[in-house]
C-alpha atoms as a PDB file:
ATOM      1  CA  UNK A   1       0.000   0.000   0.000  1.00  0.00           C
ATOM      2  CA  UNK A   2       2.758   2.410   0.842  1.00  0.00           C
ATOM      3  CA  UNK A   3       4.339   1.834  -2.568  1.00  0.00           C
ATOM      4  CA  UNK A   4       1.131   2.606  -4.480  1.00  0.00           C
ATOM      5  CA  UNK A   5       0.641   6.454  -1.900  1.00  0.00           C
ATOM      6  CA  UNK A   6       4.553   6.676  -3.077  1.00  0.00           C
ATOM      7  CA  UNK A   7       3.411   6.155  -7.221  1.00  0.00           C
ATOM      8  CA  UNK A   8       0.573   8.239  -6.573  1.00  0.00           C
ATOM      9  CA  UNK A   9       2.625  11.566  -5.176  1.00  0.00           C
ATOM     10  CA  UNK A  10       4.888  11.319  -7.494  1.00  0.00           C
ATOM     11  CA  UNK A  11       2.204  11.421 -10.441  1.00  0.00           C
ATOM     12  CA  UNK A  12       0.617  13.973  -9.015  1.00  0.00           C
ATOM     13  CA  UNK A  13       3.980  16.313  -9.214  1.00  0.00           C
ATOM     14  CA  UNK A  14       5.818  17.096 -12.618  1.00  0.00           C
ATOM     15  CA  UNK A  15       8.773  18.633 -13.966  1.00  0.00           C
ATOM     16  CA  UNK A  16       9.476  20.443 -16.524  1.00  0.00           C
ATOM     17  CA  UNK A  17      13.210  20.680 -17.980  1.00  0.00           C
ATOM     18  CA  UNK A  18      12.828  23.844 -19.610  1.00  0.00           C
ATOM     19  CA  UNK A  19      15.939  25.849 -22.205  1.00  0.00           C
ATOM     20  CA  UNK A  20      15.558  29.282 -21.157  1.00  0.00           C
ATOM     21  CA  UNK A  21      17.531  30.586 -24.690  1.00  0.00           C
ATOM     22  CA  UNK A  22      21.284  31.726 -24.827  1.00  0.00           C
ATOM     23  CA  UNK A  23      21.019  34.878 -22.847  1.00  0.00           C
ATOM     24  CA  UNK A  24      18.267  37.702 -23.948  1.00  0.00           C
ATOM     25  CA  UNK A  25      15.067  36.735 -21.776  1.00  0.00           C
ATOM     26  CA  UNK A  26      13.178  37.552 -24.670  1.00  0.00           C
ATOM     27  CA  UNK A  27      14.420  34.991 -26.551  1.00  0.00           C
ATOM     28  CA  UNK A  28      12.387  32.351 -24.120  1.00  0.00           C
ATOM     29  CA  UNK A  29       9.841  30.640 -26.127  1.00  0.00           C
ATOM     30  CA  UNK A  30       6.323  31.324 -24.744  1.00  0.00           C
ATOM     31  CA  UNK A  31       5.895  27.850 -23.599  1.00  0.00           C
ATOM     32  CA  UNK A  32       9.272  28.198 -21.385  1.00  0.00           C
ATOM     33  CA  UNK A  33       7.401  31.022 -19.904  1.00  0.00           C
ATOM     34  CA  UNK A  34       4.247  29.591 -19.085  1.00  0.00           C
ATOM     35  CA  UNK A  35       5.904  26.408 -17.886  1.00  0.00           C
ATOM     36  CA  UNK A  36       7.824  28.504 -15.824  1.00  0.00           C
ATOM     37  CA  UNK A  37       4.501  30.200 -14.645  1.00  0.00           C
ATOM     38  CA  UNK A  38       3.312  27.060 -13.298  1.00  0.00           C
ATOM     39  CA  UNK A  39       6.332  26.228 -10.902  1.00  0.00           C
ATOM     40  CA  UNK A  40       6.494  25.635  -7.343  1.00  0.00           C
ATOM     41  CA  UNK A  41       9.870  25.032  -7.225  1.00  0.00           C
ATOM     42  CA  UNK A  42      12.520  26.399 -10.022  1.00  0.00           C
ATOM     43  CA  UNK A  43      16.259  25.214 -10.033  1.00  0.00           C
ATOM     44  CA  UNK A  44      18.084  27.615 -11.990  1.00  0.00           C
ATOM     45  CA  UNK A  45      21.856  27.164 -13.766  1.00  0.00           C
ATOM     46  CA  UNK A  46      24.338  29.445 -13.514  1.00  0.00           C
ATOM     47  CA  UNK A  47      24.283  30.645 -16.939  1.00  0.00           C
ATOM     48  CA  UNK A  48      20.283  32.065 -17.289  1.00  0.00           C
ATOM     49  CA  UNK A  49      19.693  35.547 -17.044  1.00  0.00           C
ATOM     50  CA  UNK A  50      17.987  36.090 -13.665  1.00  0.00           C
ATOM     51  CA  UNK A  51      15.415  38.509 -15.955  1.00  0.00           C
ATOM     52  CA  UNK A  52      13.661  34.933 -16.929  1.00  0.00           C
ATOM     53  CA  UNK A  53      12.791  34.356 -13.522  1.00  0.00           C
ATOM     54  CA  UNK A  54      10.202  37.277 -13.858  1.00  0.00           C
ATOM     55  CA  UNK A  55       7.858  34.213 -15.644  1.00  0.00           C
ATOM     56  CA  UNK A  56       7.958  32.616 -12.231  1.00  0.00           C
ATOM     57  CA  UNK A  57       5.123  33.080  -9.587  1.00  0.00           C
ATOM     58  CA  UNK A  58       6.061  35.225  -6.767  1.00  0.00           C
ATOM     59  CA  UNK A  59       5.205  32.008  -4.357  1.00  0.00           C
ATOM     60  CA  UNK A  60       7.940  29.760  -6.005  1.00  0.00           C
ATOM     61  CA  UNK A  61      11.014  28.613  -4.102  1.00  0.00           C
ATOM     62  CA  UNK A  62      14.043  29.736  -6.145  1.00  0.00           C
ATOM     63  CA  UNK A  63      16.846  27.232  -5.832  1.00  0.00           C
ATOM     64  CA  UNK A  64      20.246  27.783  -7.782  1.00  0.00           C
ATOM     65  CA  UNK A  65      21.804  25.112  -8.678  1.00  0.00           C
ATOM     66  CA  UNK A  66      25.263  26.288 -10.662  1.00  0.00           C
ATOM     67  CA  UNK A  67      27.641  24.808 -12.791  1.00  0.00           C
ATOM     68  CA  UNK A  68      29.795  26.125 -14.440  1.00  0.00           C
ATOM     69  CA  UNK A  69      33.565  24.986 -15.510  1.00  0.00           C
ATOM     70  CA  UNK A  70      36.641  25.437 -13.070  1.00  0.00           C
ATOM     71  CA  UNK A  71      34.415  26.837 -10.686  1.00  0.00           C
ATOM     72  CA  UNK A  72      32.341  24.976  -7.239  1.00  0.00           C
ATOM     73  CA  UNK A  73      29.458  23.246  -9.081  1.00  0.00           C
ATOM     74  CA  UNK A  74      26.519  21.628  -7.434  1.00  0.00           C
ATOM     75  CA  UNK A  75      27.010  18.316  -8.167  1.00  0.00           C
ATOM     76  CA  UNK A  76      24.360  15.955 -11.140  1.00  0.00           C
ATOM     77  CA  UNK A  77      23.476  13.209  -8.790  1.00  0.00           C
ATOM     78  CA  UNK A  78      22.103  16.084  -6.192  1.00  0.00           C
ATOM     79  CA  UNK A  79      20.332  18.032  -8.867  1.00  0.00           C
ATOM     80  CA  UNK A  80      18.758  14.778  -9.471  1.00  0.00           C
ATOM     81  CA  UNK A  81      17.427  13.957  -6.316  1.00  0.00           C
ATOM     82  CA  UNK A  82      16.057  17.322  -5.470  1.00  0.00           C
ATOM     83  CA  UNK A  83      13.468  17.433  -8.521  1.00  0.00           C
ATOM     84  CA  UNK A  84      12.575  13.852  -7.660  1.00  0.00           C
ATOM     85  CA  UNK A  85      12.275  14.796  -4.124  1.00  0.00           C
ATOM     86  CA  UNK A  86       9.883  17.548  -4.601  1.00  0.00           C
ATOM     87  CA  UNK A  87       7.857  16.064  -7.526  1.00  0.00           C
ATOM     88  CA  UNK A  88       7.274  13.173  -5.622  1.00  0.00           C
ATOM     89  CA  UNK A  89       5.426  15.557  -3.254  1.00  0.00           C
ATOM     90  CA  UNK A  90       3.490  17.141  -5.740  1.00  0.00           C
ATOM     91  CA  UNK A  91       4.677  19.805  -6.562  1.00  0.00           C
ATOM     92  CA  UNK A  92       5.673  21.637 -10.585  1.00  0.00           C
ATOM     93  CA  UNK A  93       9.649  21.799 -10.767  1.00  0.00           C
ATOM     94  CA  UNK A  94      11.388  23.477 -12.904  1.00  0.00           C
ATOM     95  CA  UNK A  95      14.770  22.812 -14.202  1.00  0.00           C
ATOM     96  CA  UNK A  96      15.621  25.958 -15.926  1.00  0.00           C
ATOM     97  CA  UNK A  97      18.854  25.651 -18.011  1.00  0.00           C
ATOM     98  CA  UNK A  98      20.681  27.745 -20.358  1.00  0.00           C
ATOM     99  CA  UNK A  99      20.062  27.559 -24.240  1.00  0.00           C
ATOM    100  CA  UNK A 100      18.186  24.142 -25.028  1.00  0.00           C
ATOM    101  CA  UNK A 101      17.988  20.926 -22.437  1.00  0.00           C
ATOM    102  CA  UNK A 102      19.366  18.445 -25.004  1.00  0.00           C
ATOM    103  CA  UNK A 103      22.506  19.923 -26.239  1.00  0.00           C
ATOM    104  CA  UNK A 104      25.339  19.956 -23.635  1.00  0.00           C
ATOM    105  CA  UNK A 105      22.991  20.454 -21.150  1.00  0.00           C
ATOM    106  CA  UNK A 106      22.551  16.639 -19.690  1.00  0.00           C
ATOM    107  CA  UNK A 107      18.891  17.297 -20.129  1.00  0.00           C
ATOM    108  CA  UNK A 108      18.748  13.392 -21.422  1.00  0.00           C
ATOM    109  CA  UNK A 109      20.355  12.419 -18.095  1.00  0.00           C
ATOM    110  CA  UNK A 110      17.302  13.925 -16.295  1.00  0.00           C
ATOM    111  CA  UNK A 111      14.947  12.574 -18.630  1.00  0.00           C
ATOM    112  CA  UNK A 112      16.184   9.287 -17.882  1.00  0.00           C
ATOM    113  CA  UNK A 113      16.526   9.640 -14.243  1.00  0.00           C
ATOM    114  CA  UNK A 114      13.336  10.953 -13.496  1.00  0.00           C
ATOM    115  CA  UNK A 115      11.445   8.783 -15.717  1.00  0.00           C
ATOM    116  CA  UNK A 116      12.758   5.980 -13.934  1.00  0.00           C
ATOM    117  CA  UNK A 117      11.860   6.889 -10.865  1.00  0.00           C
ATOM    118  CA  UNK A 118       7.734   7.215 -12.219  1.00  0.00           C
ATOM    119  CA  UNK A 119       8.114  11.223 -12.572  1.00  0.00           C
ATOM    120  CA  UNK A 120       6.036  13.371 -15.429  1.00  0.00           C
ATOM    121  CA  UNK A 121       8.163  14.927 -17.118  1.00  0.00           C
ATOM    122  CA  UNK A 122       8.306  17.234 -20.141  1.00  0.00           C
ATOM    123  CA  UNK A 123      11.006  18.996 -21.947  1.00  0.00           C
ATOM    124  CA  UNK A 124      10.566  22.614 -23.434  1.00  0.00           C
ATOM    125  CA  UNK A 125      13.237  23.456 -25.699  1.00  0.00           C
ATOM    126  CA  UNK A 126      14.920  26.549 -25.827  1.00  0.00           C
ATOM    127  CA  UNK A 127      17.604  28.376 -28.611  1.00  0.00           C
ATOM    128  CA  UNK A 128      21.054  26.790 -27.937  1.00  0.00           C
ATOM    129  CA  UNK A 129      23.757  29.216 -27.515  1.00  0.00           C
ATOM    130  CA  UNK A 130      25.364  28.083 -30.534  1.00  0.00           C
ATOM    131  CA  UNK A 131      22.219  29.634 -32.424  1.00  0.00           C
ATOM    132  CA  UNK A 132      22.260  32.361 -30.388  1.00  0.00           C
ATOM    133  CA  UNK A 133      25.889  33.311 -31.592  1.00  0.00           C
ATOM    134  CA  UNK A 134      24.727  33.674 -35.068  1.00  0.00           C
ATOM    135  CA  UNK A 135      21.934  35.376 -34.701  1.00  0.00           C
ATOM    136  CA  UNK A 136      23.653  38.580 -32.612  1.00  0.00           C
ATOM    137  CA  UNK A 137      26.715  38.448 -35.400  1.00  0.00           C
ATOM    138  CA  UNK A 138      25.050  37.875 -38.125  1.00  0.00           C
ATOM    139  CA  UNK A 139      26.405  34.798 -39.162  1.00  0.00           C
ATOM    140  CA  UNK A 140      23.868  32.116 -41.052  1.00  0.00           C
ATOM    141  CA  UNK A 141      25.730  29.003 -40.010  1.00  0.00           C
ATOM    142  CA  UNK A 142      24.309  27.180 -42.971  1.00  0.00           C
ATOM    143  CA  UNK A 143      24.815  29.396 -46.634  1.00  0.00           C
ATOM    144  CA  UNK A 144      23.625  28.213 -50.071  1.00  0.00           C
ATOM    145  CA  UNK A 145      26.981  27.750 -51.852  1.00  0.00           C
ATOM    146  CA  UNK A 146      28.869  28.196 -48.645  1.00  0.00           C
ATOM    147  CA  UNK A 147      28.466  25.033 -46.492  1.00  0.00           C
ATOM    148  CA  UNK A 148      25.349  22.528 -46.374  1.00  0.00           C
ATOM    149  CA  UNK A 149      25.744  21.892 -42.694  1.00  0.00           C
ATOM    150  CA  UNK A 150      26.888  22.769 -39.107  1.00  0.00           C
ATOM    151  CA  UNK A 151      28.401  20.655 -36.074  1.00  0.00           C
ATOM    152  CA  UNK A 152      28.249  21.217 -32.756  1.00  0.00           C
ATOM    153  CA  UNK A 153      31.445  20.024 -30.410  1.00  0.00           C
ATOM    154  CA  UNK A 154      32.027  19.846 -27.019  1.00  0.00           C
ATOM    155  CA  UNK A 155      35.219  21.308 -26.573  1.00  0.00           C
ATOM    156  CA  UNK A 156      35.964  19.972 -23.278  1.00  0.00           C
ATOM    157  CA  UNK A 157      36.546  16.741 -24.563  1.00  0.00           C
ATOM    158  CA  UNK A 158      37.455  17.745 -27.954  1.00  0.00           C
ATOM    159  CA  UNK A 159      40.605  15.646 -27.853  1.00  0.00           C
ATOM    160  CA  UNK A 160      39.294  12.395 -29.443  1.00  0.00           C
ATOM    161  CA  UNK A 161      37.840  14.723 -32.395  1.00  0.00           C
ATOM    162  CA  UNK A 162      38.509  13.569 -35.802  1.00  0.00           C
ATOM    163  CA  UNK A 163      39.218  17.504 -36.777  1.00  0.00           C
ATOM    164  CA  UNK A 164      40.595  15.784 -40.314  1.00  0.00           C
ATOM    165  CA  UNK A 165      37.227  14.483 -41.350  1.00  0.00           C
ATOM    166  CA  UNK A 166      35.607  17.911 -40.180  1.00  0.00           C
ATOM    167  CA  UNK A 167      37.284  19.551 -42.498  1.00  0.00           C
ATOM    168  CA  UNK A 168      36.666  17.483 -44.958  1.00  0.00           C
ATOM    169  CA  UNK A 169      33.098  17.911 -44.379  1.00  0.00           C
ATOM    170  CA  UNK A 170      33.404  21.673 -44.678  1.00  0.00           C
ATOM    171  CA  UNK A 171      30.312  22.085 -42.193  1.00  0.00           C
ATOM    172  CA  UNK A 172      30.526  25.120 -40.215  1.00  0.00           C
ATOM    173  CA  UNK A 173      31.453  24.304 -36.318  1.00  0.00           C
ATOM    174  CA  UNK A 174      30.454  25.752 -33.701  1.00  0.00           C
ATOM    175  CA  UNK A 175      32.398  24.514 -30.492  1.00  0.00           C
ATOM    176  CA  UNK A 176      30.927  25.008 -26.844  1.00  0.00           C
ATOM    177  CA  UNK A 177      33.247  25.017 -23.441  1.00  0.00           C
ATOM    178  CA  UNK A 178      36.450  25.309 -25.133  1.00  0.00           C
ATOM    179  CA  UNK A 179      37.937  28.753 -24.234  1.00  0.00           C
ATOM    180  CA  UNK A 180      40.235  27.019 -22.023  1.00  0.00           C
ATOM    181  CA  UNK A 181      41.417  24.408 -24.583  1.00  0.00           C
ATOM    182  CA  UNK A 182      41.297  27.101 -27.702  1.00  0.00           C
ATOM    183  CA  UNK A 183      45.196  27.168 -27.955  1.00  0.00           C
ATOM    184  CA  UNK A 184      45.006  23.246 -27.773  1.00  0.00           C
ATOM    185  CA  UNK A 185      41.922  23.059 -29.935  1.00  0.00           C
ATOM    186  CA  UNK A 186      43.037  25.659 -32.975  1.00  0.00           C
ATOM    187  CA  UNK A 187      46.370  23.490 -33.225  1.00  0.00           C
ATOM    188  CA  UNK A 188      45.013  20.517 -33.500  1.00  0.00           C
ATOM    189  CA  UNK A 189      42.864  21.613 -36.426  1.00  0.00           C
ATOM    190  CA  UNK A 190      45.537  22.940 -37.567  1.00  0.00           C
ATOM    191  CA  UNK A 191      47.238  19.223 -37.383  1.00  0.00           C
ATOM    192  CA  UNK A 192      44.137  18.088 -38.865  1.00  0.00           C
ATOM    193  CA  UNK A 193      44.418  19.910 -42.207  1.00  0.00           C
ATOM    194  CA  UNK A 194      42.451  23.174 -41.745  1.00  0.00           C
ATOM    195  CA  UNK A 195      44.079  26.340 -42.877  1.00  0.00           C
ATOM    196  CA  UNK A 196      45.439  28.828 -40.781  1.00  0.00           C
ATOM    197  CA  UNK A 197      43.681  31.504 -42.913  1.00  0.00           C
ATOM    198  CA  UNK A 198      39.907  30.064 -41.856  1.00  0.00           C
ATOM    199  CA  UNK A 199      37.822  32.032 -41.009  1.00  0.00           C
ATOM    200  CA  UNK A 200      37.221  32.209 -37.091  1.00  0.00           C
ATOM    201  CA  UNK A 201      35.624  34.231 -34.142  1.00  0.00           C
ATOM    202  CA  UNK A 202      35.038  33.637 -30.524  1.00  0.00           C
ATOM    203  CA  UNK A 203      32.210  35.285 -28.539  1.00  0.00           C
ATOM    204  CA  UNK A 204      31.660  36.023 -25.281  1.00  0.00           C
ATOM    205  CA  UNK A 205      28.393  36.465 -23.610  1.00  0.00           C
ATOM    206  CA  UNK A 206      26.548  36.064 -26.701  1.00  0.00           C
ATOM    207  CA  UNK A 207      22.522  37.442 -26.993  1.00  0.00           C
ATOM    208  CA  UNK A 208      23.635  39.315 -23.913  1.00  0.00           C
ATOM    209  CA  UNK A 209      24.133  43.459 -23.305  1.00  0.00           C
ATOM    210  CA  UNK A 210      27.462  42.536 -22.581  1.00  0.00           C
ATOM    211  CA  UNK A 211      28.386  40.264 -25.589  1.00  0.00           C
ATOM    212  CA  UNK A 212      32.008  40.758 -26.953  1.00  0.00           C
ATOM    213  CA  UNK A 213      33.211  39.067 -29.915  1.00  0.00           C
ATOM    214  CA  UNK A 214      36.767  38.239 -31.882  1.00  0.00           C
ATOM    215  CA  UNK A 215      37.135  37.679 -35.071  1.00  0.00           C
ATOM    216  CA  UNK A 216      40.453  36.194 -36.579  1.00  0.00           C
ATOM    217  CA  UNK A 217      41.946  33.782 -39.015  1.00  0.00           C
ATOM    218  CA  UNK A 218      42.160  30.633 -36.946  1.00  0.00           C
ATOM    219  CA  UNK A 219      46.245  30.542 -36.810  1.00  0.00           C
ATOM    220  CA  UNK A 220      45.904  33.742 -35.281  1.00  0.00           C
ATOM    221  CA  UNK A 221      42.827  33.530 -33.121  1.00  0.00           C
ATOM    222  CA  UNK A 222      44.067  32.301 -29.749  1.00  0.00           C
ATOM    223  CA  UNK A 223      46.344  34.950 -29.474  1.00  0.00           C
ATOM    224  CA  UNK A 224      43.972  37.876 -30.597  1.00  0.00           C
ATOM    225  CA  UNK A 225      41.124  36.669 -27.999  1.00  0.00           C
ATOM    226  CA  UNK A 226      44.266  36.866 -24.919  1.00  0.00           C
ATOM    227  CA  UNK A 227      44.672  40.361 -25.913  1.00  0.00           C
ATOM    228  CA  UNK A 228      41.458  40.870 -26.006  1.00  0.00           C
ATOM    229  CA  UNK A 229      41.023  39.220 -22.591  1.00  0.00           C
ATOM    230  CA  UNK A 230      38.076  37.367 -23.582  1.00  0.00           C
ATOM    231  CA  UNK A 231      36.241  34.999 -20.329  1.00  0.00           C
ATOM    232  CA  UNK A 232      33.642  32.241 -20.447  1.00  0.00           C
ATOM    233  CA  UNK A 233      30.868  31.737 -21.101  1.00  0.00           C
ATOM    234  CA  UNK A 234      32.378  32.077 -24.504  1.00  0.00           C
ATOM    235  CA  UNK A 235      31.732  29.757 -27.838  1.00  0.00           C
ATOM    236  CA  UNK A 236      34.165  29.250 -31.210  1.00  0.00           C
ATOM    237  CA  UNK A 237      32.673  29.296 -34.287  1.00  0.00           C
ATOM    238  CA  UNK A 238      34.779  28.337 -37.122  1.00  0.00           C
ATOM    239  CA  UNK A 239      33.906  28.501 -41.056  1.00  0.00           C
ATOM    240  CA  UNK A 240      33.731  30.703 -44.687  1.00  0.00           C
ATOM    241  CA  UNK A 241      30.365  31.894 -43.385  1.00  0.00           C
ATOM    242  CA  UNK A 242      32.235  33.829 -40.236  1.00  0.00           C
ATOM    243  CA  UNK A 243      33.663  36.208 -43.182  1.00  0.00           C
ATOM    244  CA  UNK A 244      29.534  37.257 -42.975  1.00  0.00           C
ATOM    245  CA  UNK A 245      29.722  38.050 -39.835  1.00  0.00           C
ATOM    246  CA  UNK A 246      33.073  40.116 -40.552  1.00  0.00           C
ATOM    247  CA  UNK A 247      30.997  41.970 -43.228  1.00  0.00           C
ATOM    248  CA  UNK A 248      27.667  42.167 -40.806  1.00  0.00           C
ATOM    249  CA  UNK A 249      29.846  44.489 -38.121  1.00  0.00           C
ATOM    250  CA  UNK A 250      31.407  46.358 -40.502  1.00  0.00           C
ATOM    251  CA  UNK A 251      28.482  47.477 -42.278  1.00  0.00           C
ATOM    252  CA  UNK A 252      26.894  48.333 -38.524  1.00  0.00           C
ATOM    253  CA  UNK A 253      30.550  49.762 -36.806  1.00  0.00           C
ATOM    254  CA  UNK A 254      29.583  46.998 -34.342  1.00  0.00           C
ATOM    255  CA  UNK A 255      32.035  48.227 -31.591  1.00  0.00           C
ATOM    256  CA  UNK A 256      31.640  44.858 -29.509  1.00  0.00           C
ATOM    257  CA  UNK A 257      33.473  43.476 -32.483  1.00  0.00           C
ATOM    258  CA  UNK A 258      37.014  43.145 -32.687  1.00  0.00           C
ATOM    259  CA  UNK A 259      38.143  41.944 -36.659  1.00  0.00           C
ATOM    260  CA  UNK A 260      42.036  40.958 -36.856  1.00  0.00           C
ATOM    261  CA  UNK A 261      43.499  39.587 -40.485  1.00  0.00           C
END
């Protein structure tokens, strides 16, 4: 009997793992903000603007739950049990994460772990930074006679990419959590067969007031973003289609811009 009052409070919570966009609250999707709306409980990362917590009710409990690399991060396992704990109570959670729940965000780790412990649970997608990077420089990260396609790379553990067979593929890439690497990542593309003369830029901040960007050939790129002092959060993007985004800030004397040659 006490397993079937156990089944039946957690069915009567849910959670929601909700992308709250790359930065700009207005770039939430309206369903992130009425999910949000119907919280009890919201456990926010690091990275979301606290401006998106204006969707919550003033009633919710706000819990933040941080991570972010090098620095103290509340630990998976914990995030974990907390939304299970509450759910299982009855009450909405919401996991509120930066750019979209299923790309570097372990939003399929949650899915999984709630799921098997009998929680409802939905996922609301949200812009992933790497989108959100081309839409404040201008850069389309697909472009008819440019490139056919774009790949998205965790830089953190970048070292087992094939970076020959990406440039073979000459698909834009965009490459998250590697400002700390980029010296390490631009020459091992370099290794792999890309030119020092592609096109390149890093970003910091990106959708954000205070979004900075570099732009540089990618021989030259780690060094221009050190002078430039560039911090995370910050994304790569390499490909012909950044020489767009060169051409976007010029046209616009985009002063967050920095363009080297």
């Amino acid at each position: 009997m006490a397993c079937d009052l156990r089944s039946l409070a957690a069915m009567s919570g849910r959670v929601y793992l909700i992308g709250a966009g790359p930065g700009d609250p207005e770039l939430m999707t309206l369903r992130a903000a009425r999910a949000l709306g119907e919280a009890d409980v919201v456990l926010v990362d690091e990275l979301v603007d606290a401006r998106c917590l204006l969707h919550a009710k003033f009633t919710a409990t706000i819990l933040k739950v941080g991570k972010r690399g090098g620095c103290k991060s509340t630990p998976q396992a914990f995030i974990e049990r907390l939304m299970v704990r509450y759910a299982s109570r009855g009450a909405v959670v919401a996991r509120l994460k930066g750019g979209d729940p299923f790309v570097f965000g372990r939003g399929g780790e949650e899915l999984f772990y709630l799921r098997e412990k009998g929680i409802q649970v939905e996922v609301v997608p949200g812009i992933t930074a790497g989108l959100g990077v081309a839409a404040a420089l201008g850069i389309p990260l697909t472009h008819r006679g440019v490139t056919q396609g774009v790949t998205f790379i965790a830089g953190h553990s970048s070292r087992s990419t094939n970076w020959a067979a990406l440039n073979d593929s000459g698909a834009t890439l965009v490459i998250y959590m590697g400002l700390a690497r980029l010296r390490e990542i631009t020459a091992a593309m370099l290794a792999g067969g890309f030119s020092s003369a592609t096109p390149a830029c890093v970003v910091q901040d990106a959708a954000r007031a205070t979004q900075r960007a570099v732009l540089a050939p990618l021989g030259s790129l780690a060094q221009c973003v050190d002078d430039a002092g560039l911090a995370p959060p910050a994304l790569i993007v390499v490909g012909e289609v950044v020489n767009i985004a060169a051409l976007h800030a010029q046209t616009t004397e985009d002063r967050h811009v920095r363009r080297h040659h």
